[in-house]
Protein backbone atom coordinates (compact mmCIF):
# COMPACT_ATOMS: atom_id res chain seq x y z
CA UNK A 1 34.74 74.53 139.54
CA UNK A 2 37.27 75.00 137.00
CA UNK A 3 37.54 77.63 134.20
CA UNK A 4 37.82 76.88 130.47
CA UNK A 5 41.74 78.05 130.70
CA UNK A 6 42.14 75.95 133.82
CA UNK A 7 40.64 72.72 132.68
CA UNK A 8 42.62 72.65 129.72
CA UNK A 9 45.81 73.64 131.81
CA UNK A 10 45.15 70.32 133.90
CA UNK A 11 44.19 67.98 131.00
CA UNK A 12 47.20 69.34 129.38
CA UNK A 13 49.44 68.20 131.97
CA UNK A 14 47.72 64.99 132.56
CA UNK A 15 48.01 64.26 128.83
CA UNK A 16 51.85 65.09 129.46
CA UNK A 17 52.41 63.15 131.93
CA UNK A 18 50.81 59.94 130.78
CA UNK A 19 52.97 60.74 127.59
CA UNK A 20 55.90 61.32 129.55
CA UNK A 21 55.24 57.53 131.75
CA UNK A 22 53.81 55.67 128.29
CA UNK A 23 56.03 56.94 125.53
CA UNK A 24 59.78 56.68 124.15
CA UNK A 25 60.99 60.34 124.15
CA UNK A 26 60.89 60.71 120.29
CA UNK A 27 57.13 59.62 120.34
CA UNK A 28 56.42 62.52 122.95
CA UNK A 29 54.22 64.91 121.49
CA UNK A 30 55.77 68.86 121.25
CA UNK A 31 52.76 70.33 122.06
CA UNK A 32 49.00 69.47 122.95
CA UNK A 33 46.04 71.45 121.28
CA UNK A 34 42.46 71.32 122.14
CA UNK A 35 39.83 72.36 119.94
CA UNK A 36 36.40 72.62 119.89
CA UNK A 37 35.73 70.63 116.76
CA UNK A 38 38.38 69.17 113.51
CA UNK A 39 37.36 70.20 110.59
CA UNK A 40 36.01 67.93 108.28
CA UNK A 41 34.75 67.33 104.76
CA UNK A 42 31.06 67.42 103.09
CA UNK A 43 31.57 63.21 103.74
CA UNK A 44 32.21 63.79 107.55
CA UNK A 45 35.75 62.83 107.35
CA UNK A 46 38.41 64.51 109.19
CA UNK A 47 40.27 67.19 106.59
CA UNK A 48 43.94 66.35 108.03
CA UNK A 49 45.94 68.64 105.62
CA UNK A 50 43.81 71.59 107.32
CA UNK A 51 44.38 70.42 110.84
CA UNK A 52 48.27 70.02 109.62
CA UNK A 53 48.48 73.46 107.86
CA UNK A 54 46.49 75.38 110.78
CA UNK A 55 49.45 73.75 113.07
CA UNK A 56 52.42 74.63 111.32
CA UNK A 57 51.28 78.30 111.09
CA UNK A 58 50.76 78.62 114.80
CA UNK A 59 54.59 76.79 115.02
CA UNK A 60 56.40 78.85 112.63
CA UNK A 61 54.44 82.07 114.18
CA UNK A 62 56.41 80.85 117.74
CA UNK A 63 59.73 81.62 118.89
CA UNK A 64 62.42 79.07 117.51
């Protein structure tokens, strides 16, 4: 049995991998999030300027 921390550890580095195998270098993703849910609009689409602001917060919060 795996923890929350620990299963998202190991799909992490299974997503980076296949990246890594499947993908030019400049493709690669920088970094891999998991969420429970995206946020999303009255219509049930996905709000991407929220998922987009909420990321560039946590990556200008992190050392450069």
């Amino acid at each position: 049995m795996l923890t929350h921390r620990q299963f998202n550890a190991r799909v992490n580095s299974l997503v980076n991998a296949f990246c890594r195998d499947h993908l030019a270098g400049f493709k690669k993703p920088k970094s891999v999030e998991f969420q429970e849910e995206l946020p999303k609009s009255p219509a049930g689409k996905i709000l991407k300027e929220s998922c987009a602001r909420a990321t560039g917060a946590r990556r200008e919060a992190g050392p450069k």
